[in-house]
C-alpha atoms as a PDB file:
ATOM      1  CA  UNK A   1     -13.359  -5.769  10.247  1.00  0.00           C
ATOM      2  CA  UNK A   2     -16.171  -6.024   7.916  1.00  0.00           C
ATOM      3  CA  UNK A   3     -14.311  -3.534   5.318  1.00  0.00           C
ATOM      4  CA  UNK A   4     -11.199  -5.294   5.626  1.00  0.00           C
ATOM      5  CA  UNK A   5     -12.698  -8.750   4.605  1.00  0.00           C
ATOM      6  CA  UNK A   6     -14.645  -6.640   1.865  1.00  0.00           C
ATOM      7  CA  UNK A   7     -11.239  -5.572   0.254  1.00  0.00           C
ATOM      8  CA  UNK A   8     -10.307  -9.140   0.084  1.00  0.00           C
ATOM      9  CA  UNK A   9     -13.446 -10.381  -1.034  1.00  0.00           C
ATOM     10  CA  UNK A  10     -13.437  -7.796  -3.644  1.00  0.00           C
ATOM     11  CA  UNK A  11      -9.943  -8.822  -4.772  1.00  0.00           C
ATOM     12  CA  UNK A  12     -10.192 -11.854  -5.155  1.00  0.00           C
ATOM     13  CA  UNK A  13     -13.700 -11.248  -7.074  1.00  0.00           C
ATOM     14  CA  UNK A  14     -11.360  -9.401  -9.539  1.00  0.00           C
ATOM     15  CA  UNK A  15      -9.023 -12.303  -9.875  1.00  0.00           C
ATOM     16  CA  UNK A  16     -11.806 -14.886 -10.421  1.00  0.00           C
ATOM     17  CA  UNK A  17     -12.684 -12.809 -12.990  1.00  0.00           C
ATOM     18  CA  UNK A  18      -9.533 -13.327 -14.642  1.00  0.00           C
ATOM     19  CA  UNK A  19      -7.874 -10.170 -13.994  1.00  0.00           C
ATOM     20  CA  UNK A  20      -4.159 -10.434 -12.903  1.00  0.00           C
ATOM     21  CA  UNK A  21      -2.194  -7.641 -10.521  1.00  0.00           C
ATOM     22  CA  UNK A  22       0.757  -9.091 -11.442  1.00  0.00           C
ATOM     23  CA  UNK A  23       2.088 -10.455  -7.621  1.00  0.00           C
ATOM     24  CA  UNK A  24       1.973  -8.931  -4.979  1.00  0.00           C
ATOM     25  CA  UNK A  25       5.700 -10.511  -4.105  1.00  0.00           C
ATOM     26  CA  UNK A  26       7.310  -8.812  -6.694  1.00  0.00           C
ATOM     27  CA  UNK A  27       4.928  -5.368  -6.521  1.00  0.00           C
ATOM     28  CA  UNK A  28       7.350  -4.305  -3.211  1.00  0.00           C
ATOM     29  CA  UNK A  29      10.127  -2.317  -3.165  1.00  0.00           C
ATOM     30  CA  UNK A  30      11.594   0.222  -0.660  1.00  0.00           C
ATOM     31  CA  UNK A  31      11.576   4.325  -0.472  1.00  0.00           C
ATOM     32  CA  UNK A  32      14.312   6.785  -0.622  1.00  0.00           C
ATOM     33  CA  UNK A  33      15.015   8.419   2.497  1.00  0.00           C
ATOM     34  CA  UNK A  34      12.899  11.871   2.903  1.00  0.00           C
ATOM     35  CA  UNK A  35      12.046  14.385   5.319  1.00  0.00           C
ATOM     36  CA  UNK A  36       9.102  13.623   7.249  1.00  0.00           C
ATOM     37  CA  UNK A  37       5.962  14.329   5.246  1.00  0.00           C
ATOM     38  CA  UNK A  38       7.738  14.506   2.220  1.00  0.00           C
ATOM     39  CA  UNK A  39       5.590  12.484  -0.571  1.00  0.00           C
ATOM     40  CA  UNK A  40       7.178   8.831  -1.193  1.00  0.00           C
ATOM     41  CA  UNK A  41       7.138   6.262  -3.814  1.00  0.00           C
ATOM     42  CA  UNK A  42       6.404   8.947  -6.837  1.00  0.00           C
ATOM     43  CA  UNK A  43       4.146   7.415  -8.869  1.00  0.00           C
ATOM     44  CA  UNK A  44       3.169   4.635  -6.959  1.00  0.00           C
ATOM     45  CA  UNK A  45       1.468   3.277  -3.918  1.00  0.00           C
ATOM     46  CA  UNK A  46       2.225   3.620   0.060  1.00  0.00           C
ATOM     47  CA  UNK A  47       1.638  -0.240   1.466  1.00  0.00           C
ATOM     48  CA  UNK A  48       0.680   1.769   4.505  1.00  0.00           C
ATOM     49  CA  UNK A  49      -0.649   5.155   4.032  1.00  0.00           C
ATOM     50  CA  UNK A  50      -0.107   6.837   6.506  1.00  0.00           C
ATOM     51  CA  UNK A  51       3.694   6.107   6.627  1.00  0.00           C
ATOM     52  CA  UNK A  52       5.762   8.687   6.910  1.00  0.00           C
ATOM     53  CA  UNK A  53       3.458  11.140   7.921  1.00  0.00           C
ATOM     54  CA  UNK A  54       5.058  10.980  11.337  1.00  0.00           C
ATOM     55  CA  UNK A  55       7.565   8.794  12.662  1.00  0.00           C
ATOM     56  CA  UNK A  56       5.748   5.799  14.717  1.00  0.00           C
ATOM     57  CA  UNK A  57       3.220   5.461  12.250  1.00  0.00           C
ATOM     58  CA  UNK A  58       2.780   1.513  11.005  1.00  0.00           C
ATOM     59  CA  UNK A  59       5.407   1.479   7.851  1.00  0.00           C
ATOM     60  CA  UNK A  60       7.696   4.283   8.779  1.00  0.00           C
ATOM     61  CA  UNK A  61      11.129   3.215   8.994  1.00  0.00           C
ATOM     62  CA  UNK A  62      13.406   5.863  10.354  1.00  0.00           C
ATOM     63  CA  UNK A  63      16.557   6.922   7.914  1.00  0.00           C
ATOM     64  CA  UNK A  64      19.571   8.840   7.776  1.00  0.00           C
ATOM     65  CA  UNK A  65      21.093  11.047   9.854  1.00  0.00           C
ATOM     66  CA  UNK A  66      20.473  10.130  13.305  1.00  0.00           C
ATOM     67  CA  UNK A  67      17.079   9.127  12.230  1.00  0.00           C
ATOM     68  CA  UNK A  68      15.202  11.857  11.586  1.00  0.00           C
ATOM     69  CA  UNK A  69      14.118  10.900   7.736  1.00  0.00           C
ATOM     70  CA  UNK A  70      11.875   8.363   7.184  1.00  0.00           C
ATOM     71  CA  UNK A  71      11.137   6.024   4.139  1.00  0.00           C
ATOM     72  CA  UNK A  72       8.667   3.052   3.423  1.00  0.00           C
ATOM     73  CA  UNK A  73       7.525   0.121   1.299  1.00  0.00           C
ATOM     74  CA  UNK A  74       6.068   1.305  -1.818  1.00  0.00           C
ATOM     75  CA  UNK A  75       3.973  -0.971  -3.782  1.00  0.00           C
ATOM     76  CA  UNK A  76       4.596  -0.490  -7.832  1.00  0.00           C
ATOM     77  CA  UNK A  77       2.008   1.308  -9.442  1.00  0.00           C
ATOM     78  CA  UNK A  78       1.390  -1.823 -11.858  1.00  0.00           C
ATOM     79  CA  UNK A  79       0.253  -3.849  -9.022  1.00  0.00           C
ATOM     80  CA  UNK A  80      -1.604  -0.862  -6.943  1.00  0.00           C
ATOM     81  CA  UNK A  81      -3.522   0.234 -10.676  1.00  0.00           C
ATOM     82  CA  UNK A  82      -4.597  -3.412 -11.069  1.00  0.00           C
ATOM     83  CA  UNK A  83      -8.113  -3.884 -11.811  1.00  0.00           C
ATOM     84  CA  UNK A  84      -8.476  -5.952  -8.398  1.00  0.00           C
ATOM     85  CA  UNK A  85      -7.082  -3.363  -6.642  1.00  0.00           C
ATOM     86  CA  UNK A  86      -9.086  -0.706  -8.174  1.00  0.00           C
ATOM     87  CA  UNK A  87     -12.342  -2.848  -7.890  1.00  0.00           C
ATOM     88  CA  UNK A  88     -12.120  -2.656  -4.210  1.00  0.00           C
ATOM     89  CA  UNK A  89     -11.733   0.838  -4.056  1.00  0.00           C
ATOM     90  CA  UNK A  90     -14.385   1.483  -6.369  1.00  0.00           C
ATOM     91  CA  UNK A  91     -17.298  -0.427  -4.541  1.00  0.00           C
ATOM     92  CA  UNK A  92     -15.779   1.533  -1.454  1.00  0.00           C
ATOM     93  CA  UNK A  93     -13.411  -0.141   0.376  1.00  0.00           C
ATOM     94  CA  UNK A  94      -9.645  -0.053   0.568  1.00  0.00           C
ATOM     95  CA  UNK A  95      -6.925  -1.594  -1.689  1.00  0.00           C
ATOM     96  CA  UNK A  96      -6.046  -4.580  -0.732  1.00  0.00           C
ATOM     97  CA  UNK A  97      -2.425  -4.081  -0.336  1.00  0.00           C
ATOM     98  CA  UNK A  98      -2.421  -0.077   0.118  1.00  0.00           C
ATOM     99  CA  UNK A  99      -4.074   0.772   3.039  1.00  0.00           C
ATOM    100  CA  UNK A 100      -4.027   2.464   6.317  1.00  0.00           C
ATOM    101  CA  UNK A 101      -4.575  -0.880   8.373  1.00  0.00           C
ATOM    102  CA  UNK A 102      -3.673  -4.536   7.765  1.00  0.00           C
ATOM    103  CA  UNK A 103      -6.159  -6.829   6.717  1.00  0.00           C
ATOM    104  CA  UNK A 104      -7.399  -8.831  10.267  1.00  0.00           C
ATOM    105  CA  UNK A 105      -5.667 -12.674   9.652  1.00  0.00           C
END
């Protein structure tokens, strides 16, 4: 999609510039275990926004017992509050790596 490609033009606009995010490789990490709809990754970004919200939903990963908590891949907020990050949502389009779709390959 046309706003997909504009996140990652966006991007890597910000990193030509010479700003740095850091790496996305070591930005990941993995959510405790909550209640559906209970907020994740305090302080940081949802990879997938919409995870957790409901169970099916792209990112969810069902937890504990039998199942019914949920938990996610958070991206630090080092990474997420990156100026190439921010850049993209600012000219109005989606982070790059916290979104509610993936980016088309």
């Amino acid at each position: 999609s046309d706003k997909a490609f504009g996140s990652a033009v966006v991007h890597a606009m910000g990193h030509v510039a010479g700003y740095e995010d850091g790496g996305i490789e070591h930005a990941r990490f993995q959510s405790q275990c909550f209640p559906i709809g209970e907020p994740l990754c305090d302080g940081h970004c949802k990879e997938w926004k919409n995870a957790c919200n409901a169970h099916g939903l792209l990112g969810s990963e069902a937890c504990g017992l039998m199942g019914v908590g949920c938990q996610t891949t958070c991206i630090d907020s080092r990474y997420c509050d990156s100026l190439p990050e921010r850049a993209a949502e600012c000219l109005g389009f989606e982070k790059k790596h916290s979104r509610y779709e993936p980016i088309p390959e």
